[in-house]
C-alpha atoms as a PDB file:
ATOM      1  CA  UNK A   1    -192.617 -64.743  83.600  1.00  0.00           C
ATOM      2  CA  UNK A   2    -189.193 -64.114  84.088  1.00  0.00           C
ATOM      3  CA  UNK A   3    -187.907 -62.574  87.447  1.00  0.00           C
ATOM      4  CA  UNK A   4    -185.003 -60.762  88.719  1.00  0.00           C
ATOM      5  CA  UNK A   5    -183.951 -63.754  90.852  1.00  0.00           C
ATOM      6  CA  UNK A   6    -184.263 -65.703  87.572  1.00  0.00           C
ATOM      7  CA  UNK A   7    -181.713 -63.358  86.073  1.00  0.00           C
ATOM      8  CA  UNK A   8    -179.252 -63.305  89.278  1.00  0.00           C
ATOM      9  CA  UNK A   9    -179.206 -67.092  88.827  1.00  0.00           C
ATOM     10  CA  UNK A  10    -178.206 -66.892  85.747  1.00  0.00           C
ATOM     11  CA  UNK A  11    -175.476 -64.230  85.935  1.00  0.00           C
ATOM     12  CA  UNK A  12    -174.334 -66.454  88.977  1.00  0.00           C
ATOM     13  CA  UNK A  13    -174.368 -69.502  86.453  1.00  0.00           C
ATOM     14  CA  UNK A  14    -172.582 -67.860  84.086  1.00  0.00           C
ATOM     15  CA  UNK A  15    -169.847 -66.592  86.794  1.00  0.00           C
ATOM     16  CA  UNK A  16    -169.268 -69.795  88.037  1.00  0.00           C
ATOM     17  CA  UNK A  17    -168.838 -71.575  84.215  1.00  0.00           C
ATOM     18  CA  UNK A  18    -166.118 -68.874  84.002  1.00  0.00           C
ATOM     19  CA  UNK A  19    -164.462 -69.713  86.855  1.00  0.00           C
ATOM     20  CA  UNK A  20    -165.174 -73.725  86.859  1.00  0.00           C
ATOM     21  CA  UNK A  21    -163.437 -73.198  83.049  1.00  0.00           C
ATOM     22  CA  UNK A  22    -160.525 -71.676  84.306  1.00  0.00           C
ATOM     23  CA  UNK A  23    -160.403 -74.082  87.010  1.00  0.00           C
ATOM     24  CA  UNK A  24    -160.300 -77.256  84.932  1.00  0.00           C
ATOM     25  CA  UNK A  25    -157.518 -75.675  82.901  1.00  0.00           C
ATOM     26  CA  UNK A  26    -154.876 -74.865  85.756  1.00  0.00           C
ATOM     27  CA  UNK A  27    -155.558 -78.741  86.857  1.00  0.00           C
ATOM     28  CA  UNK A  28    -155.121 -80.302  83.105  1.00  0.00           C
ATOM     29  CA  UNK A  29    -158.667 -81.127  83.359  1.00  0.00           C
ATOM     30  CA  UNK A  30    -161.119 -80.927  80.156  1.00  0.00           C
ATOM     31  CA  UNK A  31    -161.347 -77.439  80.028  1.00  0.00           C
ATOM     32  CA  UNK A  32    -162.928 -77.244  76.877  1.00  0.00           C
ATOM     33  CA  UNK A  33    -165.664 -79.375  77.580  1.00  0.00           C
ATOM     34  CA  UNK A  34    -166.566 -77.289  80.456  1.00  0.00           C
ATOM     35  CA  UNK A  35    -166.788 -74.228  77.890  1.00  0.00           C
ATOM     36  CA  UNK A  36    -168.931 -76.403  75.591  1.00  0.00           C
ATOM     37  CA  UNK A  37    -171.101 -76.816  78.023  1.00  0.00           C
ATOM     38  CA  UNK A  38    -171.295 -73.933  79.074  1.00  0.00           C
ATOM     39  CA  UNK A  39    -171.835 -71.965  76.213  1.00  0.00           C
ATOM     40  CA  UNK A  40    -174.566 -74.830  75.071  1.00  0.00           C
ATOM     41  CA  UNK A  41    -176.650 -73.917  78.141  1.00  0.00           C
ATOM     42  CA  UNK A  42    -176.107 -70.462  79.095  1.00  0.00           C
ATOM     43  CA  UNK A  43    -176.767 -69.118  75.673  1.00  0.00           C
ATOM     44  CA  UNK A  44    -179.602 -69.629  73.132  1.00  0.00           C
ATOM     45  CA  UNK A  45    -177.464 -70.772  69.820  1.00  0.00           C
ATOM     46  CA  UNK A  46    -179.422 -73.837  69.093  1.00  0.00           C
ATOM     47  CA  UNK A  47    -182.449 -72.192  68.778  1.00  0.00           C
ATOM     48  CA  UNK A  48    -181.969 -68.315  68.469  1.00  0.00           C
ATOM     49  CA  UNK A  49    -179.848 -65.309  66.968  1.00  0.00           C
ATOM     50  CA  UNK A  50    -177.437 -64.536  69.825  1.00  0.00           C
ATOM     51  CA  UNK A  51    -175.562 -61.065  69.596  1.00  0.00           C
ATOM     52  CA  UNK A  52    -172.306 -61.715  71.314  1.00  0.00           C
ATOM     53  CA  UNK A  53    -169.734 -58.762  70.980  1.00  0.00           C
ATOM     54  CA  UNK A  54    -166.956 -60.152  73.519  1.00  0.00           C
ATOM     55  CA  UNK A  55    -164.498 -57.701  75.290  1.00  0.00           C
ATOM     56  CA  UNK A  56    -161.623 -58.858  73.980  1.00  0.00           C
ATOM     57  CA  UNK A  57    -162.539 -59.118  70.617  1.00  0.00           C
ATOM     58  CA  UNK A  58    -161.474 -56.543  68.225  1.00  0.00           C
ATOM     59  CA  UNK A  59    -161.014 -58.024  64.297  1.00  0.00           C
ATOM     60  CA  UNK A  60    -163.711 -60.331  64.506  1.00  0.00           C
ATOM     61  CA  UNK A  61    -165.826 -57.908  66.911  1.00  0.00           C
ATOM     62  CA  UNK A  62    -169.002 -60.494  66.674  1.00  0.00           C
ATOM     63  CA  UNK A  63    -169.974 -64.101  67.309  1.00  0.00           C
ATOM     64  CA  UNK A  64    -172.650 -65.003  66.009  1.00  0.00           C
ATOM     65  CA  UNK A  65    -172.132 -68.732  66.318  1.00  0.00           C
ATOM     66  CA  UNK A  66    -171.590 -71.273  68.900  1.00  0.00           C
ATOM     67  CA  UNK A  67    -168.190 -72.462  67.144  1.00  0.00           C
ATOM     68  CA  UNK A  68    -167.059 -68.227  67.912  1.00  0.00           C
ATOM     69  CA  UNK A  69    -168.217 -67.807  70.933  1.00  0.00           C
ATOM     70  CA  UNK A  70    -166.620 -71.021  71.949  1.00  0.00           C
ATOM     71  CA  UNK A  71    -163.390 -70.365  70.706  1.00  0.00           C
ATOM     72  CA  UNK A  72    -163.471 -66.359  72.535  1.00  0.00           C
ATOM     73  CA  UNK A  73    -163.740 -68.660  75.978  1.00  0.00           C
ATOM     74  CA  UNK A  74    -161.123 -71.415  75.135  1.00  0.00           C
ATOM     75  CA  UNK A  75    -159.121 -70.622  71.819  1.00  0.00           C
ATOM     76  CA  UNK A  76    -159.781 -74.170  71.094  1.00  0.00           C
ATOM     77  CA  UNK A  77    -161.304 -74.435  67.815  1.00  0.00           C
ATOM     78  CA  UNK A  78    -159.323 -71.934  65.858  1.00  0.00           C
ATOM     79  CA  UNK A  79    -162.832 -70.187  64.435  1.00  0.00           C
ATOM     80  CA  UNK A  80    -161.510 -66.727  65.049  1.00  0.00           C
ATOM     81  CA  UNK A  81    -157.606 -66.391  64.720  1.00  0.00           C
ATOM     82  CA  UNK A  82    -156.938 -63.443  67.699  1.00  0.00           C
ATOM     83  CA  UNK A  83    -158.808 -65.188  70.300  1.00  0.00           C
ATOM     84  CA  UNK A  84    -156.355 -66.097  73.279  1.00  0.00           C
ATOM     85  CA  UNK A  85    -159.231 -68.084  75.538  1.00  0.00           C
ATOM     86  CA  UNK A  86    -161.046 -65.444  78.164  1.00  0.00           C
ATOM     87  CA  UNK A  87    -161.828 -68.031  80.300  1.00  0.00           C
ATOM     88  CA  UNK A  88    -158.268 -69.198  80.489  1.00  0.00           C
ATOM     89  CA  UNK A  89    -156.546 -66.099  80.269  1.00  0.00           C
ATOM     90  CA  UNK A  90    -153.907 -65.979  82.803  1.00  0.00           C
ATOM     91  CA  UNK A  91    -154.560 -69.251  84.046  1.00  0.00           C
ATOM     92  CA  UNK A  92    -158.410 -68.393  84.547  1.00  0.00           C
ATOM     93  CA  UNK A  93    -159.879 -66.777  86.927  1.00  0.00           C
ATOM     94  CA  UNK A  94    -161.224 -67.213  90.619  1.00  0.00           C
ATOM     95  CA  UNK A  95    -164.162 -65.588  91.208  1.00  0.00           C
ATOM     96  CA  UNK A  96    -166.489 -63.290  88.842  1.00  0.00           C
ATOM     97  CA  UNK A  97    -169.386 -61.187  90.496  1.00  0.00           C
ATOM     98  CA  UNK A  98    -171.524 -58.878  88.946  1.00  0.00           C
ATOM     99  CA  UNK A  99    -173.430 -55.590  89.783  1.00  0.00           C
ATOM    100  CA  UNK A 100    -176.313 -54.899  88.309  1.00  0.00           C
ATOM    101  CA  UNK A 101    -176.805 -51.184  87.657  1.00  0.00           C
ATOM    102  CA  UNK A 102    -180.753 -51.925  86.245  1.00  0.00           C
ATOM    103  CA  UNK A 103    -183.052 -55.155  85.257  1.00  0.00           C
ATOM    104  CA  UNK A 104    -185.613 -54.627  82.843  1.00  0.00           C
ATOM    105  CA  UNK A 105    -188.446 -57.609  82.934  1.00  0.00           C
ATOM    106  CA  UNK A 106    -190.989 -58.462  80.448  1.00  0.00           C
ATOM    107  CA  UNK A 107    -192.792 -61.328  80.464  1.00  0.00           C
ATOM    108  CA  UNK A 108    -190.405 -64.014  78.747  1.00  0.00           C
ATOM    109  CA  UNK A 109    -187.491 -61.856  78.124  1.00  0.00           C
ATOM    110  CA  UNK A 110    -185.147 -59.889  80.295  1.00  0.00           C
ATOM    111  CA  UNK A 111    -182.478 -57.100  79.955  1.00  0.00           C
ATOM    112  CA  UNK A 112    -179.141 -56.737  82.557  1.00  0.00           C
ATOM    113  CA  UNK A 113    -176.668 -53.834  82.018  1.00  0.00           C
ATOM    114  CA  UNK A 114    -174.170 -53.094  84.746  1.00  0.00           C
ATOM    115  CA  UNK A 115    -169.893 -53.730  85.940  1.00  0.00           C
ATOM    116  CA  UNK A 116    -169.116 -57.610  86.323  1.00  0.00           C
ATOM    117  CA  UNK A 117    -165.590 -57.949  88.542  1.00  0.00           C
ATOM    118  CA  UNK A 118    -163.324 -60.738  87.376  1.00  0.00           C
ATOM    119  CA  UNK A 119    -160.879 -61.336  89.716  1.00  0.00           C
ATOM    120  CA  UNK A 120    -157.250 -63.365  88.663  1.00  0.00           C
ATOM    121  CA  UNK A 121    -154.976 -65.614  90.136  1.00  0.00           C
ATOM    122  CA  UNK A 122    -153.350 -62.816  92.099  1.00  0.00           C
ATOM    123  CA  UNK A 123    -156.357 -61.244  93.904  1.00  0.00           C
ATOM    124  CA  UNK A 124    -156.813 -58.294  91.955  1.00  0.00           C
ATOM    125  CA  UNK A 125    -160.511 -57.640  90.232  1.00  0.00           C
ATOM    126  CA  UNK A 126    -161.029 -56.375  86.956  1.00  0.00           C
ATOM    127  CA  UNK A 127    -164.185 -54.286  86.127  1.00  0.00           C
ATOM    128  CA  UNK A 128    -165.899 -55.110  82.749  1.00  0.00           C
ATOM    129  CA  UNK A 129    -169.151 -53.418  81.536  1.00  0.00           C
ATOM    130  CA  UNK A 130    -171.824 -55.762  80.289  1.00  0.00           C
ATOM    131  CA  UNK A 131    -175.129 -55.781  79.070  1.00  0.00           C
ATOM    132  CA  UNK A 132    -176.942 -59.063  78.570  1.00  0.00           C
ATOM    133  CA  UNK A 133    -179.951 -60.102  76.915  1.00  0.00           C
ATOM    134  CA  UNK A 134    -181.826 -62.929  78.128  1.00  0.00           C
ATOM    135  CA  UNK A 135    -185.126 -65.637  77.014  1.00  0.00           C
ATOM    136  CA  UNK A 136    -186.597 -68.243  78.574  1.00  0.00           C
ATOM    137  CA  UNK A 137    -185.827 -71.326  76.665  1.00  0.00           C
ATOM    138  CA  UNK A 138    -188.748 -74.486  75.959  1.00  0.00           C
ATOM    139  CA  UNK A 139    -187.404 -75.749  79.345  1.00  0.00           C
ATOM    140  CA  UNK A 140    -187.973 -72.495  81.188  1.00  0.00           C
ATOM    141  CA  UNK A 141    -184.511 -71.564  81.879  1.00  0.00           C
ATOM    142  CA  UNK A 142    -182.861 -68.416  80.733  1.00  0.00           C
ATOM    143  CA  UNK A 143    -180.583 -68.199  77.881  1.00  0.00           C
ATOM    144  CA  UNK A 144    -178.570 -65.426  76.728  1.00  0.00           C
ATOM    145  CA  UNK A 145    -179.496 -64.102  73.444  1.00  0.00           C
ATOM    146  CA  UNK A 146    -177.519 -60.466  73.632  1.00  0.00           C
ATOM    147  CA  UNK A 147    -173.898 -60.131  75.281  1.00  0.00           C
ATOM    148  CA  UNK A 148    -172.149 -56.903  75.306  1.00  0.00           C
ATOM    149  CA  UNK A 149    -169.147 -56.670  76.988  1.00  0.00           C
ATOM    150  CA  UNK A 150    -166.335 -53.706  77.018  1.00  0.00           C
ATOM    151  CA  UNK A 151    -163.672 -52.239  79.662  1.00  0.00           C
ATOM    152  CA  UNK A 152    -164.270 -48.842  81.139  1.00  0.00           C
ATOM    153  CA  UNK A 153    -163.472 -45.971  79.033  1.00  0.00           C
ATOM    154  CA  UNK A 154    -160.410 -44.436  80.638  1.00  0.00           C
ATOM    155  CA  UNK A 155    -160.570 -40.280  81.237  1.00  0.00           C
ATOM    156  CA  UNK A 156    -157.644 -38.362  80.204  1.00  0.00           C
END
């Protein structure tokens, strides 16, 4: 049974692979190993659909395989052509935190919708709206199988 401290673990994994990528790339380090691995076990593509529609993404919206979603966080692998690397982005970022408007739980599976804050090399935080799907894998840690993310509609 899956619990909402299960799911906070995970969102806090996931914010620190972010940050650990970005990390690795300002210091020459192997960056995109670090998003290998992350992606490989924070999201359920060896063994699962995953429905991954990035923020940044806009010609190939969707990516439905590791090689795409690994190339939205690093650029690395060329698989889709307007990716710039999220995770490196500016040098990468320092800190991501999320708030989680609402958890829904049930059984094996869990839902998260809320803001996540990403905040860059100069201090200032960025508000992104997710919603993230997750299962419990043969191990009994949570992978993602459903990432939405998009930036605030703006009112004019």
């Amino acid at each position: 049974m899956v619990s909402i401290t299960d799911v906070e673990k995970a969102q806090q994994a996931w914010g620190d692979g972010i940050v650990a990528i970005g990390d690795a790339f300002r210091k020459s380090g192997d960056y995109v190993q670090i998003a290998h691995n992350h992606v490989e076990t924070l999201y359920a593509y060896e063994f699962s659909k995953v429905l991954f529609k990035p923020t940044m993404a806009s010609f190939e919206q969707f990516r439905p395989t590791f090689e795409s979603a690994l190339s939205y966080f690093v650029a690395s692998n060329k698989a889709c052509s307007e990716d710039k690397g999220f995770a490196i982005k500016e040098n990468g970022w320092t800190n991501v935190r999320f708030y989680n408007s609402d958890i829904i739980i049930s059984e094996n599976t869990a839902l998260a919708m809320g803001n996540y804050f990403f905040t860059n090399l100069k201090g200032d935080e960025i508000k992104v709206e997710f919603t993230f799907g997750y299962l419990v894998d043969s191990m009994g840690d949570l992978r993602i199988n459903l990432h939405h993310s998009s930036m605030p509609a703006s009112i004019e």
